[in-house]
PDB file of N, CA and C in Angstrom:
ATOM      1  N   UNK A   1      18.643 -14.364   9.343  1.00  0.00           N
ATOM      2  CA  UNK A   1      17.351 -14.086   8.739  1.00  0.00           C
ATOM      3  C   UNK A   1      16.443 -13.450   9.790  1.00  0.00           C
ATOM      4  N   UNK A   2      16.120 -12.322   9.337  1.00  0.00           N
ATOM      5  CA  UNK A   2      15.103 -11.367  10.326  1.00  0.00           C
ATOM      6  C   UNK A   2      13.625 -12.268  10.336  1.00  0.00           C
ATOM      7  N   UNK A   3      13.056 -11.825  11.605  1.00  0.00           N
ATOM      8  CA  UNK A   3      11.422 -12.743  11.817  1.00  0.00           C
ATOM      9  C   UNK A   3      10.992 -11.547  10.952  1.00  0.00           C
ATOM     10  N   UNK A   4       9.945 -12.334  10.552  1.00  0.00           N
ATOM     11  CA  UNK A   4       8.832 -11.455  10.018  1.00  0.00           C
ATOM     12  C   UNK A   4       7.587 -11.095  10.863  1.00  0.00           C
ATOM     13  N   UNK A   5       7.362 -10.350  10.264  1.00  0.00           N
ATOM     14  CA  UNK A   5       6.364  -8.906  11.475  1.00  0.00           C
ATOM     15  C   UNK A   5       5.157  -9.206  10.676  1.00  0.00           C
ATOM     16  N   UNK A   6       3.988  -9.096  11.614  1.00  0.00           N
ATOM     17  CA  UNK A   6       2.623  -9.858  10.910  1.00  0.00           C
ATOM     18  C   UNK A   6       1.823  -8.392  11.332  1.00  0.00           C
ATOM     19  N   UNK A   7       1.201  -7.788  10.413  1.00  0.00           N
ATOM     20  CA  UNK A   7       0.119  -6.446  10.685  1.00  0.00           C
ATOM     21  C   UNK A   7      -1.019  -6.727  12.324  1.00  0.00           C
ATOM     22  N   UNK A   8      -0.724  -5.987  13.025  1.00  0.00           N
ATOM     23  CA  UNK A   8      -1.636  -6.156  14.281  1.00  0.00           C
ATOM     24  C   UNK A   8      -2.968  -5.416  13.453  1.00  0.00           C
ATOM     25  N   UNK A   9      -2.422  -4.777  12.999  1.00  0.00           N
ATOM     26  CA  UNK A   9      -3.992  -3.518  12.635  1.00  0.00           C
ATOM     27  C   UNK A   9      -3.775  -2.988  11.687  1.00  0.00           C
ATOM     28  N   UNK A  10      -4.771  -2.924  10.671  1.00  0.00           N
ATOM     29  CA  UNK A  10      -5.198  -2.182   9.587  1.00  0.00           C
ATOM     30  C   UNK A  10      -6.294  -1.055   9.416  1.00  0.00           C
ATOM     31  N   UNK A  11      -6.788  -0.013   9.636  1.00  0.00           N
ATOM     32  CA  UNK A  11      -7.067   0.717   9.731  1.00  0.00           C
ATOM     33  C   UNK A  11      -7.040   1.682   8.959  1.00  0.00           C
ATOM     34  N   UNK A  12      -8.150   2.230   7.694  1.00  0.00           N
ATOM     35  CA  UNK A  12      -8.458   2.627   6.706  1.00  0.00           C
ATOM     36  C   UNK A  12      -9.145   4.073   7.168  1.00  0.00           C
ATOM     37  N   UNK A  13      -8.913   4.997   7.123  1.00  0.00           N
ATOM     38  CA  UNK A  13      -9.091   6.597   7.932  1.00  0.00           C
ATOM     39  C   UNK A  13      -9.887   7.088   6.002  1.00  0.00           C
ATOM     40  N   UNK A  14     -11.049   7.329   6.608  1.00  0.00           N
ATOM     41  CA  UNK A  14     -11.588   7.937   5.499  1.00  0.00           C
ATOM     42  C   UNK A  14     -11.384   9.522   5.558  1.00  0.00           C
ATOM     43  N   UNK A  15     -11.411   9.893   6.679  1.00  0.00           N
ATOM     44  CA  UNK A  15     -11.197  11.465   6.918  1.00  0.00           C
ATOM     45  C   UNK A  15      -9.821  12.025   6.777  1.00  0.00           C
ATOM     46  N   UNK A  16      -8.856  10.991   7.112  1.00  0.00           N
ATOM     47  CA  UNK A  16      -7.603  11.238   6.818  1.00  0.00           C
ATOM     48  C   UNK A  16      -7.141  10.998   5.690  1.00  0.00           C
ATOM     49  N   UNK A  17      -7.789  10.033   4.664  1.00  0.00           N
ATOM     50  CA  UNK A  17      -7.429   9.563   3.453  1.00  0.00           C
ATOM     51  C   UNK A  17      -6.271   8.822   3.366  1.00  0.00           C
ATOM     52  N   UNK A  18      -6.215   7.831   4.502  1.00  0.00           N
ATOM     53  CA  UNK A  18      -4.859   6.728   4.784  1.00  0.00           C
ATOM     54  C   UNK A  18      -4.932   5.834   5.278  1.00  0.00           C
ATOM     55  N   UNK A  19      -3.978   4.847   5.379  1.00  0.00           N
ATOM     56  CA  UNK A  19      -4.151   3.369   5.847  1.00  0.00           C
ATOM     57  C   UNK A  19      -3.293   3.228   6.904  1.00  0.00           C
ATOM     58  N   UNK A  20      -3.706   3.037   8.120  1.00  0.00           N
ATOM     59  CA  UNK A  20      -2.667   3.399   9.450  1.00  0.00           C
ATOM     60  C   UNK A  20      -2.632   1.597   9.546  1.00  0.00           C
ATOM     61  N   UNK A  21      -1.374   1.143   9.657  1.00  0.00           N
ATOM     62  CA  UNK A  21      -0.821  -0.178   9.710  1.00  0.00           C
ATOM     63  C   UNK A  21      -0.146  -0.290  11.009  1.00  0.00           C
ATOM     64  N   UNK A  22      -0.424  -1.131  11.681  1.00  0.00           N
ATOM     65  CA  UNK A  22       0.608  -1.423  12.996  1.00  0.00           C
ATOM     66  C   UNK A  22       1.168  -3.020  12.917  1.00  0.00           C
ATOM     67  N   UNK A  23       2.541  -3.239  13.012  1.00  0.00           N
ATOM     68  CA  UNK A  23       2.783  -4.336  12.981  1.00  0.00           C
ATOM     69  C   UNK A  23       2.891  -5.116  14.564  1.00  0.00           C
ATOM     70  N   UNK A  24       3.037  -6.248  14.926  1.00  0.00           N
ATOM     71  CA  UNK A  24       3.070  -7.300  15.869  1.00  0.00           C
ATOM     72  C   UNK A  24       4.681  -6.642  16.316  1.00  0.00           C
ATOM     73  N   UNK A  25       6.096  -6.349  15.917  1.00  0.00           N
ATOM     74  CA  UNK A  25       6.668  -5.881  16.364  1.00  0.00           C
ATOM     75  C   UNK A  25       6.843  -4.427  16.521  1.00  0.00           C
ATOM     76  N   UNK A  26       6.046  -4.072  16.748  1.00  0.00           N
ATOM     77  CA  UNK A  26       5.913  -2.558  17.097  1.00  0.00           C
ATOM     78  C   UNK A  26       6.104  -0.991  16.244  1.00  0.00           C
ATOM     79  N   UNK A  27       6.109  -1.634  14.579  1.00  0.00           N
ATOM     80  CA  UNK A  27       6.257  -0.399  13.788  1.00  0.00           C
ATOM     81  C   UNK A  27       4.641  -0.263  13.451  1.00  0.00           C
ATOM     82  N   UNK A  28       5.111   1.254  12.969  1.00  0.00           N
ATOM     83  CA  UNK A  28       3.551   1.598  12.808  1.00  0.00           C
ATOM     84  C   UNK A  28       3.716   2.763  11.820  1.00  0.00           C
ATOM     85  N   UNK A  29       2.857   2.869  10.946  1.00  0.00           N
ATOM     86  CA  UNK A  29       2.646   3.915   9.788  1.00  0.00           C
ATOM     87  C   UNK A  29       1.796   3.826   8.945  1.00  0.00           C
ATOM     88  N   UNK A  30       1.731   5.236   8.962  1.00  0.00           N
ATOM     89  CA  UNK A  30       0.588   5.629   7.650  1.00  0.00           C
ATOM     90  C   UNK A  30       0.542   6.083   6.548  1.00  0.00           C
ATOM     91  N   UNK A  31      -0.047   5.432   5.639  1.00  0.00           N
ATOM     92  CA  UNK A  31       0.099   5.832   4.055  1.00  0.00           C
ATOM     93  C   UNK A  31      -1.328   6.072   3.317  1.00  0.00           C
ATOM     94  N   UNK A  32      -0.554   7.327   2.802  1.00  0.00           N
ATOM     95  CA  UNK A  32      -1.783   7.820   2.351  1.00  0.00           C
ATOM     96  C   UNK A  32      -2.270   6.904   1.383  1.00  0.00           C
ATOM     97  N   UNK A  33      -3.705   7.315   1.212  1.00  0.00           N
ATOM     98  CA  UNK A  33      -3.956   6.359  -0.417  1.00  0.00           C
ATOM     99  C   UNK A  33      -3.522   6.574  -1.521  1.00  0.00           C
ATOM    100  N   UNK A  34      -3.140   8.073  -1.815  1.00  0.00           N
ATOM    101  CA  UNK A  34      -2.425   8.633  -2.921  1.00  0.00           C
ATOM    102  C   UNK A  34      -1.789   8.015  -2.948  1.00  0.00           C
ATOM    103  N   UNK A  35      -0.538   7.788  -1.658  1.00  0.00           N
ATOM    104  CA  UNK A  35       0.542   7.127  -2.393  1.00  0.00           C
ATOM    105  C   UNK A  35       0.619   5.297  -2.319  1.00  0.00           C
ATOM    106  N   UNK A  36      -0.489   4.823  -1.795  1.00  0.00           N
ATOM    107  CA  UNK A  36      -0.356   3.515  -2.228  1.00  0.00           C
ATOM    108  C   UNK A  36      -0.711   3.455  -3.496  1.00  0.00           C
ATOM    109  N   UNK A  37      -1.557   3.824  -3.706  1.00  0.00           N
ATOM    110  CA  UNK A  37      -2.486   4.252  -5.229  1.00  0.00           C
ATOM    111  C   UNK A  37      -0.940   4.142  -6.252  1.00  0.00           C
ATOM    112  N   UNK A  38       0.077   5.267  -6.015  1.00  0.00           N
ATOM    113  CA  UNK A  38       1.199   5.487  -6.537  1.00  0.00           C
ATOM    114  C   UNK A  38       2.113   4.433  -6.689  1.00  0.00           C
ATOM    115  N   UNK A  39       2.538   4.131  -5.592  1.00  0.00           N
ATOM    116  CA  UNK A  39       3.317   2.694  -5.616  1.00  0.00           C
ATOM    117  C   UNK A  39       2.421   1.228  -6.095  1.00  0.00           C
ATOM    118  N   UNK A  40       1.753   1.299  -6.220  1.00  0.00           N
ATOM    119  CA  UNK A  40       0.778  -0.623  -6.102  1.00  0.00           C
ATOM    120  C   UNK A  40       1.303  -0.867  -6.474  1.00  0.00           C
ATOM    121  N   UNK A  41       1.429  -2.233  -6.168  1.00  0.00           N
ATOM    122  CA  UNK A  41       2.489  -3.111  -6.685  1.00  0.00           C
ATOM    123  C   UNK A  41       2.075  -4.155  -8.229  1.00  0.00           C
ATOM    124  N   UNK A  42       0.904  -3.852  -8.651  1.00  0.00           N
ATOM    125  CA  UNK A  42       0.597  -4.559  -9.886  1.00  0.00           C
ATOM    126  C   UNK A  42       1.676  -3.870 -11.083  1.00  0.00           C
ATOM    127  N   UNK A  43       1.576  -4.797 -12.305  1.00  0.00           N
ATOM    128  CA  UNK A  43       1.836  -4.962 -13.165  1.00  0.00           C
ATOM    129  C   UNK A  43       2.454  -3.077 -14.073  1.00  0.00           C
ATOM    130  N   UNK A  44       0.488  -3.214 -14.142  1.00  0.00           N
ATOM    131  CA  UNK A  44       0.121  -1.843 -14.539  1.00  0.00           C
ATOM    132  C   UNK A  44       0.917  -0.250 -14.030  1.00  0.00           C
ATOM    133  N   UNK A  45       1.457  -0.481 -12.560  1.00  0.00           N
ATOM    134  CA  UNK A  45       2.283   0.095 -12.611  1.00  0.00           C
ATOM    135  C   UNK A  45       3.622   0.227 -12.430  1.00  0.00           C
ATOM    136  N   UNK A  46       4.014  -0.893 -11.704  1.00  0.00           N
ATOM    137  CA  UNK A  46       5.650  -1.245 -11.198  1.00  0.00           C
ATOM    138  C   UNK A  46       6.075  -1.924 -13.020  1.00  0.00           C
ATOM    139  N   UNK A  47       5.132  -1.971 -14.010  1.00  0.00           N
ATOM    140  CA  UNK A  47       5.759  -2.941 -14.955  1.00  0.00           C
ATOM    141  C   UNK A  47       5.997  -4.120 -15.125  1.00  0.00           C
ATOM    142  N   UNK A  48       6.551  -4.776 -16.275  1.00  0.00           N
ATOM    143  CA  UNK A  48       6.651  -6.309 -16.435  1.00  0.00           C
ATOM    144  C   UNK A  48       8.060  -6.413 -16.413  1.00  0.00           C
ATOM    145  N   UNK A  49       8.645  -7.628 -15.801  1.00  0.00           N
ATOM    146  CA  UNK A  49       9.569  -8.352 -15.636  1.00  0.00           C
ATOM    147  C   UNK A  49      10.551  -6.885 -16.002  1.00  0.00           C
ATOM    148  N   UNK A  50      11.834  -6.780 -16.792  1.00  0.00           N
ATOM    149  CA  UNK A  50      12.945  -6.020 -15.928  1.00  0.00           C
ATOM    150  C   UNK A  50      13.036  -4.614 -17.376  1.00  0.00           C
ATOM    151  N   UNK A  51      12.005  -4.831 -17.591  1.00  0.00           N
ATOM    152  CA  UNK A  51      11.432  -3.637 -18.502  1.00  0.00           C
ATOM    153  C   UNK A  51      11.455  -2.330 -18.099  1.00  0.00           C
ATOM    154  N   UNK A  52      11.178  -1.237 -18.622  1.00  0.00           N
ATOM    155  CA  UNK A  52      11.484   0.024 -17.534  1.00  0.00           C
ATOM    156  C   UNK A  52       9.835   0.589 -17.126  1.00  0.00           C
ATOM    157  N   UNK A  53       9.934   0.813 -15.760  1.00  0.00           N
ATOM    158  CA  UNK A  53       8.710   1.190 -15.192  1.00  0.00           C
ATOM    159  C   UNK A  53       7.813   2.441 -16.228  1.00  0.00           C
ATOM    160  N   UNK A  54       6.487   2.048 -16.231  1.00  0.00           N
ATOM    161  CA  UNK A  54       5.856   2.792 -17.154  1.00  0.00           C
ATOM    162  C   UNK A  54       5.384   4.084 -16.474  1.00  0.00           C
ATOM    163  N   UNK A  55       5.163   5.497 -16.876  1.00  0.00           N
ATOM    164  CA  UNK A  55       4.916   6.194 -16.730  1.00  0.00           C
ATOM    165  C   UNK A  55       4.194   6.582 -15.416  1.00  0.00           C
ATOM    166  N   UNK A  56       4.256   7.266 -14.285  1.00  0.00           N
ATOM    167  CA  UNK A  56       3.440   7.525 -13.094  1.00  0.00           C
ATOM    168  C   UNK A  56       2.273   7.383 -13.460  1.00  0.00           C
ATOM    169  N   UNK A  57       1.029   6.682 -12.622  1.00  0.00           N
ATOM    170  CA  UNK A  57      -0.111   7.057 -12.911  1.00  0.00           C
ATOM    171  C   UNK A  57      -0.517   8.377 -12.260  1.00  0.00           C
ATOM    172  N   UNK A  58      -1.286   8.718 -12.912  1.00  0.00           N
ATOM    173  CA  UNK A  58      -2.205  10.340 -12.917  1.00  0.00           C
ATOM    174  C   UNK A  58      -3.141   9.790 -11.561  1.00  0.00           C
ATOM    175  N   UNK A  59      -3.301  10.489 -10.478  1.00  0.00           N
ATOM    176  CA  UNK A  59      -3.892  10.333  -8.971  1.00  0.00           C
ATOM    177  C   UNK A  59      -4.563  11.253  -8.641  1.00  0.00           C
ATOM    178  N   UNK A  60      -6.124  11.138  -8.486  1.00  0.00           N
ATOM    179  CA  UNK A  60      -6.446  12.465  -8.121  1.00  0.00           C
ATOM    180  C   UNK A  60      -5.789  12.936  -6.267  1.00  0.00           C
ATOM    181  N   UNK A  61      -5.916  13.783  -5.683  1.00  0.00           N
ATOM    182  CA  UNK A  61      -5.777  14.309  -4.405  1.00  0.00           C
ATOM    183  C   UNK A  61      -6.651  13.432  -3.866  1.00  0.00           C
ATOM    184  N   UNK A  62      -7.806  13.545  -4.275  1.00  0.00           N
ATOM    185  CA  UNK A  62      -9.172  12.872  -2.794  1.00  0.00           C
ATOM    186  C   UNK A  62      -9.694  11.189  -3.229  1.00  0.00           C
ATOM    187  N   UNK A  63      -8.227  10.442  -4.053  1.00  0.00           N
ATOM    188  CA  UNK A  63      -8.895   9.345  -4.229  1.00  0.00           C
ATOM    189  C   UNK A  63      -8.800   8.634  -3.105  1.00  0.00           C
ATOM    190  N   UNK A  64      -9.900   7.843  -2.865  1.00  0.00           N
ATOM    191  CA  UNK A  64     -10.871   6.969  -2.210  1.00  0.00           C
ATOM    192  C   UNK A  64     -10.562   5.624  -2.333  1.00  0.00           C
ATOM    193  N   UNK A  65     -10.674   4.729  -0.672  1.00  0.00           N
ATOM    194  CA  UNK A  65     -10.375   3.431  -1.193  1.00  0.00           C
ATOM    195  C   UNK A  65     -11.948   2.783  -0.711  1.00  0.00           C
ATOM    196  N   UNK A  66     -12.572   2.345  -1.567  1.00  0.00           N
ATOM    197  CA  UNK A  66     -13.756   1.930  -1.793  1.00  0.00           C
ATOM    198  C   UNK A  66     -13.874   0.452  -0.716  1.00  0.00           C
ATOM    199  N   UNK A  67     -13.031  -0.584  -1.036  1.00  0.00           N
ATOM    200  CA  UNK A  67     -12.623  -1.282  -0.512  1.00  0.00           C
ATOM    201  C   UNK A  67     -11.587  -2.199  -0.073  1.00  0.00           C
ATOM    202  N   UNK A  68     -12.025  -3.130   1.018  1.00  0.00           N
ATOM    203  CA  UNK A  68     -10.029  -3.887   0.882  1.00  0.00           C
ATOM    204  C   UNK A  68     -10.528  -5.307   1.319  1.00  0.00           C
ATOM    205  N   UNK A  69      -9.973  -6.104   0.255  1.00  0.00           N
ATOM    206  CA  UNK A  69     -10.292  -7.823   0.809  1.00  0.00           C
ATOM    207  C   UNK A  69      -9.229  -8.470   0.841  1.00  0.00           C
ATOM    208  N   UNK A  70      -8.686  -9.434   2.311  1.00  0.00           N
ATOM    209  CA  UNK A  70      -7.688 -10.141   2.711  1.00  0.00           C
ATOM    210  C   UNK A  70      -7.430 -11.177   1.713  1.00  0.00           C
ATOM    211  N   UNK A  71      -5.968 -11.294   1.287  1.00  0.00           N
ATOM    212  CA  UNK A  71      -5.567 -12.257   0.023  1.00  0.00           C
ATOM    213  C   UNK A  71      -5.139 -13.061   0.824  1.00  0.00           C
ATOM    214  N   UNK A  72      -5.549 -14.562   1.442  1.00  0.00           N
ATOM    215  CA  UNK A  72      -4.850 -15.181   2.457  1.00  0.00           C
ATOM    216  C   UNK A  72      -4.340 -14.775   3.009  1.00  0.00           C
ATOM    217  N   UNK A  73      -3.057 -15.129   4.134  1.00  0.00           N
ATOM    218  CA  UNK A  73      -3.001 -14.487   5.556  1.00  0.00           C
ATOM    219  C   UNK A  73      -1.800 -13.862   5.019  1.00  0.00           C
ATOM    220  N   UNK A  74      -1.444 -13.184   4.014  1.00  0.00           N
ATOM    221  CA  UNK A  74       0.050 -12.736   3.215  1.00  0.00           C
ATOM    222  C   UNK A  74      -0.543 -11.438   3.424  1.00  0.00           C
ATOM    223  N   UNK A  75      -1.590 -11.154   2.195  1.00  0.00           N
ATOM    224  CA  UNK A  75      -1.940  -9.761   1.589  1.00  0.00           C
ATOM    225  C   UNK A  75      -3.220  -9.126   1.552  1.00  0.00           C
ATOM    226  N   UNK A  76      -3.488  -7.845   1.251  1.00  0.00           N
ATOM    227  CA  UNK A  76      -4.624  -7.223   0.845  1.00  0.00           C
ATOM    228  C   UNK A  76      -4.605  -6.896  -0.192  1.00  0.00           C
ATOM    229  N   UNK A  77      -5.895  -6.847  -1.005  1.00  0.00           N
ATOM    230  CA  UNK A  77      -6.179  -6.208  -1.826  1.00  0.00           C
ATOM    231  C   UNK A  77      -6.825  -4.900  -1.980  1.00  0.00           C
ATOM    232  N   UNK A  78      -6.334  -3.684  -2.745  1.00  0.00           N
ATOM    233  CA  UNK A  78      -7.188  -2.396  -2.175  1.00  0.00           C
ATOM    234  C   UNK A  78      -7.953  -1.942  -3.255  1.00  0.00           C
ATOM    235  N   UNK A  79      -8.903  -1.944  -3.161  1.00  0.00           N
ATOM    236  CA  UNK A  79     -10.045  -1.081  -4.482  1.00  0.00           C
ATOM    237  C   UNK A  79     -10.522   0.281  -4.580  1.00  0.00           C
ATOM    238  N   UNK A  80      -9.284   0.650  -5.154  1.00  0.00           N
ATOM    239  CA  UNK A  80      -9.491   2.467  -4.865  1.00  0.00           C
ATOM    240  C   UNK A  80     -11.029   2.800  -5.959  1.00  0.00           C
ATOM    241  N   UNK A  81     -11.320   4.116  -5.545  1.00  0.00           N
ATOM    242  CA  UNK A  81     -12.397   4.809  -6.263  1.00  0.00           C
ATOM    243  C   UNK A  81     -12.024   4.807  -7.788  1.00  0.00           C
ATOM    244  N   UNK A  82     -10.642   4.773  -8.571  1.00  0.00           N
ATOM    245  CA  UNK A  82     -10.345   5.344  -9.493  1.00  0.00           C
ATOM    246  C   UNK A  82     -10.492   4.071 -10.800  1.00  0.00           C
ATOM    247  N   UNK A  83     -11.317   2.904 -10.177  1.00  0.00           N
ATOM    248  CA  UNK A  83     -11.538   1.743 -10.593  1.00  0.00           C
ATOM    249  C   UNK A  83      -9.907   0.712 -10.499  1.00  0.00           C
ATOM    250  N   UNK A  84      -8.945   0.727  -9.677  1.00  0.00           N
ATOM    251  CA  UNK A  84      -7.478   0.311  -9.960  1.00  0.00           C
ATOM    252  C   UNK A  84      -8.046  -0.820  -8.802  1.00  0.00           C
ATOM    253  N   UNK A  85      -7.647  -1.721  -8.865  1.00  0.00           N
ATOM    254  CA  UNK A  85      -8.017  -2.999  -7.937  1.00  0.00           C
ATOM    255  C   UNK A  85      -6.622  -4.587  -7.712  1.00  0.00           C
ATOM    256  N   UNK A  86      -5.561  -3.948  -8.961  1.00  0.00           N
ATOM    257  CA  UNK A  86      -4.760  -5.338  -9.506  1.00  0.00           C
ATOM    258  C   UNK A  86      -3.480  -5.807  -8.502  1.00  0.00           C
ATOM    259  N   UNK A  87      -3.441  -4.593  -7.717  1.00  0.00           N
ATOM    260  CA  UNK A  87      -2.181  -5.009  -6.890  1.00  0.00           C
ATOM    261  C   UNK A  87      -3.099  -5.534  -5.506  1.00  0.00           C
ATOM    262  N   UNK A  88      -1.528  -6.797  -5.304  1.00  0.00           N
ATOM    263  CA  UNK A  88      -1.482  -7.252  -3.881  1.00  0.00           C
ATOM    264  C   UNK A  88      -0.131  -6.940  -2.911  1.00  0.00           C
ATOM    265  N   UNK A  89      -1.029  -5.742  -2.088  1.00  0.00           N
ATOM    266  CA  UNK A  89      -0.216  -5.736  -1.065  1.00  0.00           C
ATOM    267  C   UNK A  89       0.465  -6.069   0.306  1.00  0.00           C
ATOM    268  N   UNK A  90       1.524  -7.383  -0.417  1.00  0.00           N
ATOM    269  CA  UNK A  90       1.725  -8.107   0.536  1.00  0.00           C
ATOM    270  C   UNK A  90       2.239  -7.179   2.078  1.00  0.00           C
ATOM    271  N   UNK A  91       2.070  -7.459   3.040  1.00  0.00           N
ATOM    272  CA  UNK A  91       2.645  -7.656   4.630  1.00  0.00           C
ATOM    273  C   UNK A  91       3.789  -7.216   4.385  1.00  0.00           C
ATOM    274  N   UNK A  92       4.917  -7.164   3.699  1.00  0.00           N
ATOM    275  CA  UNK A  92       5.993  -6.899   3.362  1.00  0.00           C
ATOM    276  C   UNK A  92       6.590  -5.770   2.496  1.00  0.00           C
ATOM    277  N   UNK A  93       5.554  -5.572   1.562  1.00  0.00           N
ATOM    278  CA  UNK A  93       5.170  -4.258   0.911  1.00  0.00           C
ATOM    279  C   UNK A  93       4.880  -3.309   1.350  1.00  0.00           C
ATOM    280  N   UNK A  94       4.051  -3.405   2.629  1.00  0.00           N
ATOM    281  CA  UNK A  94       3.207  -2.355   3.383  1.00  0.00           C
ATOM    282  C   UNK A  94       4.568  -1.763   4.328  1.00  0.00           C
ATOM    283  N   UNK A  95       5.062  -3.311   4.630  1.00  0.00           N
ATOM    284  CA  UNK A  95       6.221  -2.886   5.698  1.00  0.00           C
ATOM    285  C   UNK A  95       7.121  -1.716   4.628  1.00  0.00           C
ATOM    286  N   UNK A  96       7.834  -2.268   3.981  1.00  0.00           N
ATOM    287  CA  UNK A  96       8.325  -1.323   3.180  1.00  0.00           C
ATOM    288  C   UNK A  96       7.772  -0.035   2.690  1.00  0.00           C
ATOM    289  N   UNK A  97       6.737   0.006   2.311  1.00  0.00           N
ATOM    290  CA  UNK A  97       6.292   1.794   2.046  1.00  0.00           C
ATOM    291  C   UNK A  97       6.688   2.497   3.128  1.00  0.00           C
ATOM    292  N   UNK A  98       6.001   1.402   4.219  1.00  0.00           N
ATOM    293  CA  UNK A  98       6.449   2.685   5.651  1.00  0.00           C
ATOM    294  C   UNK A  98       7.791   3.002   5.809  1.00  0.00           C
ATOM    295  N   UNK A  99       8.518   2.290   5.750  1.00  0.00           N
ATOM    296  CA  UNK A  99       9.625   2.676   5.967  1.00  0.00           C
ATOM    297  C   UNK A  99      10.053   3.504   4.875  1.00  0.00           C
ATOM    298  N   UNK A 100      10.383   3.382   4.009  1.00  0.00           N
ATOM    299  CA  UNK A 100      10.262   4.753   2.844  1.00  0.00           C
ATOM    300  C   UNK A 100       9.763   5.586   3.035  1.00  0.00           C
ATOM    301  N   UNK A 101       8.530   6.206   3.430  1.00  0.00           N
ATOM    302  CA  UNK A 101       8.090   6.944   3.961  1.00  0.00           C
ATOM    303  C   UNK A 101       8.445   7.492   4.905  1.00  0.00           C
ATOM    304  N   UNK A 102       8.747   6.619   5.966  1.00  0.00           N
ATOM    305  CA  UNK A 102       9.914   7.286   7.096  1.00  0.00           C
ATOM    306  C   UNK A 102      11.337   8.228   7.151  1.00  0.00           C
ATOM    307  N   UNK A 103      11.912   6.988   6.277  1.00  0.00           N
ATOM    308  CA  UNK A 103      13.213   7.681   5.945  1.00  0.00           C
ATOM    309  C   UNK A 103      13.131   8.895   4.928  1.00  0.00           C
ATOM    310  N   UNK A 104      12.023   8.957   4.206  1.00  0.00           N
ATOM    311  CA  UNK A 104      12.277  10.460   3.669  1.00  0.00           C
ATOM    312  C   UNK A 104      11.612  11.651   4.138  1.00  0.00           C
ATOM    313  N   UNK A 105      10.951  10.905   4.737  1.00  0.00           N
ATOM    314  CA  UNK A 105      10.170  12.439   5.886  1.00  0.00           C
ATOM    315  C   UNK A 105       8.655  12.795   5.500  1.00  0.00           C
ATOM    316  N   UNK A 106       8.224  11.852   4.574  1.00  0.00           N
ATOM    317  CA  UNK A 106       6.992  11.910   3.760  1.00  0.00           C
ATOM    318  C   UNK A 106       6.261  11.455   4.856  1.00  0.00           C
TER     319      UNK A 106
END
């Protein structure tokens, strides 16, 4: 069983329009808001239980994350401009985008 990696830094780039994450073991990446916006992990868009994922949501280019409040020491919550607020993105989630992101060159 791998340790788990705890976020050193979170870092929300309004000019860049991304969330630069550094973990305690030394990965680090950035995701845009588009595409967290894209992936969140709520309901609304990953779907319910083993149903088939519902349609992409529609994203503008310059959406905005308004704000972000710590869900206990697991997750954040992100409150984009586009009123979307329902996903929690656990520590583990985040880890994972990046790495997706990595491996495809995004």
């Amino acid at each position: 069983m791998s340790k788990r990696s705890w976020p050193e830094e979170l870092r929300f780039s309004k000019s860049k329009q991304a969330l630069n994450i550094k973990f305690d073991d030394g990965g680090a990446y950035t995701l845009t808001y588009k595409f967290l916006r894209l992936e969140s992990p709520s309901a609304e868009v990953q779907g319910h239980g083993s149903g088939p994922k519902p349609p992409a949501p529609v994203v503008s280019d310059d959406i905005s994350v308004e704000k972000a409040d710590p869900v206990g020491r697991y997750a954040v919550r992100i409150f984009f401009s586009d009123g979307h607020s329902s996903g929690l993105y656990t520590w583990t989630y985040l880890r994972e985008l990046g790495e997706r992101r990595d491996s495809n060159g995004h």
